[in-house]
Protein backbone atom coordinates (compact mmCIF):
# COMPACT_ATOMS: atom_id res chain seq x y z
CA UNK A 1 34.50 -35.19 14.97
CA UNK A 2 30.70 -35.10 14.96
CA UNK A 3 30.59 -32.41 17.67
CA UNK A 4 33.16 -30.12 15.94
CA UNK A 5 30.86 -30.30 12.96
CA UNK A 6 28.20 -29.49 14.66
CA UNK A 7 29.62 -26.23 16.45
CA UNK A 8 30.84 -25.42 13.57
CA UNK A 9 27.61 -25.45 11.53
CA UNK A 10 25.75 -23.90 14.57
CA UNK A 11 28.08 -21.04 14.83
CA UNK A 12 27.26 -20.50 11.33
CA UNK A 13 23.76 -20.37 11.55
CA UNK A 14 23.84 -18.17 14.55
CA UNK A 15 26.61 -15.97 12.94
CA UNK A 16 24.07 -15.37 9.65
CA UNK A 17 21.62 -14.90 11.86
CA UNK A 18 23.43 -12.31 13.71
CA UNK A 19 24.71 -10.76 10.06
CA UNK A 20 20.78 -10.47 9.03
CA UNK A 21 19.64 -8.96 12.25
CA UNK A 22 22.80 -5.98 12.50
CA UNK A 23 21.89 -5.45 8.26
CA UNK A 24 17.96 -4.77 9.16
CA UNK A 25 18.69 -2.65 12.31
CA UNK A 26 21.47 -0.55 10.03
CA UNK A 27 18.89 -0.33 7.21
CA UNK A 28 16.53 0.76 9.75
CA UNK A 29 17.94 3.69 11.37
CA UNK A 30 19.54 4.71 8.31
CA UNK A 31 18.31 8.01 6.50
CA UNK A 32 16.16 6.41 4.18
CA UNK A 33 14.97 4.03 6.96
CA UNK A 34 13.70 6.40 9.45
CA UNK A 35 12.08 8.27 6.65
CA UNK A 36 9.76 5.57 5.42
CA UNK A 37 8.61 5.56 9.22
CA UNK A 38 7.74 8.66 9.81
CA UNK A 39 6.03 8.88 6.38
CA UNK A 40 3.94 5.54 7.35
CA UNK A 41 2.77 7.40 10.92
CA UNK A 42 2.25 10.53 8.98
CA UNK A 43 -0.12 8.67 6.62
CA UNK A 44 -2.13 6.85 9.67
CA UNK A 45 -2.20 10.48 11.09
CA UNK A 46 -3.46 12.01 7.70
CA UNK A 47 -6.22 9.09 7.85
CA UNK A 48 -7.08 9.02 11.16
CA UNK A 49 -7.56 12.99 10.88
CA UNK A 50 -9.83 12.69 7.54
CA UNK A 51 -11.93 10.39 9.58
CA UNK A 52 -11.94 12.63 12.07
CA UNK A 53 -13.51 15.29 9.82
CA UNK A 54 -15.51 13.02 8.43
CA UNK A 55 -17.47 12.21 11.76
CA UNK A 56 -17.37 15.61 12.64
CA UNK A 57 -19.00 16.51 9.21
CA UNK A 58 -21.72 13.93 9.74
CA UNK A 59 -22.40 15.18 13.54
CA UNK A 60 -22.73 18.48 12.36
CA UNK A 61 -25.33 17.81 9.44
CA UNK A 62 -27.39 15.62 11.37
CA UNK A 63 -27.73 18.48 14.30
CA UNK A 64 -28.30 21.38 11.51
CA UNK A 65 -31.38 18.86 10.85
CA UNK A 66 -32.67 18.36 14.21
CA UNK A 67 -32.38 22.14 14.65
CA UNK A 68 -34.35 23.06 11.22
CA UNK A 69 -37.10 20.68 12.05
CA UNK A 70 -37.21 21.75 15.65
CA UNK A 71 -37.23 25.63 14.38
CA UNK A 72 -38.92 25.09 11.03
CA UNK A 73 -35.78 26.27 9.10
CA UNK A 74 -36.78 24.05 5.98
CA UNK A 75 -35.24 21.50 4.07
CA UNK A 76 -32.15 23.98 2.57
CA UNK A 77 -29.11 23.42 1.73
CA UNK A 78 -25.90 25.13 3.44
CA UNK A 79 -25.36 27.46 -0.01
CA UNK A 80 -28.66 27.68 -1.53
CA UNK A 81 -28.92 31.56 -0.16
CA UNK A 82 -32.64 31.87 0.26
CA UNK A 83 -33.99 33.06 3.64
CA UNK A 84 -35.16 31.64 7.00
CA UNK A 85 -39.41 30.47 5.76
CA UNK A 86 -41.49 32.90 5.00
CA UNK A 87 -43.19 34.98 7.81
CA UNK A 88 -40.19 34.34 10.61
CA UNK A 89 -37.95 37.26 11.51
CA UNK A 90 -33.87 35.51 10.69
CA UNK A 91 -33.11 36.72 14.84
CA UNK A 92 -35.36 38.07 17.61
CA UNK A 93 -35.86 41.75 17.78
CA UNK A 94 -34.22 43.78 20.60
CA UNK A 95 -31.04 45.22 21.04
CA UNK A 96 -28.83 42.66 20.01
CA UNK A 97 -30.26 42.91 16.32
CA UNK A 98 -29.69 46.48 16.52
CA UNK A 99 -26.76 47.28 13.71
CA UNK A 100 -24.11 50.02 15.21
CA UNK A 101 -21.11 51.04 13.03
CA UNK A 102 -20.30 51.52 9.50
CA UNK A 103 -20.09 47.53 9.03
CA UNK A 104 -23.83 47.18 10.03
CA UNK A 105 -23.01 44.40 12.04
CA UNK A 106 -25.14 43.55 15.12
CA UNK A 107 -24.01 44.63 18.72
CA UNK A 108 -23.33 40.68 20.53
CA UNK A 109 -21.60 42.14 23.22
CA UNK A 110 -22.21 40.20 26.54
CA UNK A 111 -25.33 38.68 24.64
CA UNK A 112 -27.72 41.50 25.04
């Protein structure tokens, strides 16, 4: 009697168990499921890509500095539209500085 009562409350536990695990998998690949994953990996994607940006961003500033105080650019911001210092030409003379077209834009062809 004691080992029919125990099969029988065993095969209930493992039959809930069994019940919960089929409900979670259902809910899971349902509709609304598989749209709360790909909304979680699209937010770790959205953050790992601002961070991203973020490093770039800080790269880039920090060689804009070393470049102005190798070049003597001053300490200007990105926007502040003043000119390179005083008394330094803004590119080398020659022939790419030389403006062709209606645009005035400088001939970079090949470099030269």
């Amino acid at each position: 009697m004691i080992g029919r009562l125990f099969y029988l409350v065993a095969g209930a536990a493992i039959g809930g168990y069994v019940v919960h695990r089929l409900n979670r998998t259902v809910r899971a690949w349902s509709p609304g499921g598989i749209a709360d994953r790909v909304e979680g990996h699209v937010a770790e994607h959205r953050a790992a890509l601002r961070e991203f940006n973020e490093d770039v961003l800080d790269a880039m500033e920090h060689r804009e500095a070393e470049l102005r105080r190798l070049y003597g650019g001053g300490q200007r911001g990105p926007h502040s539209g003043k000119g390179i210092s005083p008394g330094r030409p803004a590119l080398p003379t020659g022939r790419a500085t030389d403006s062709h077209g209606a645009t005035d834009a400088p001939y970079l062809k090949d470099g030269r």
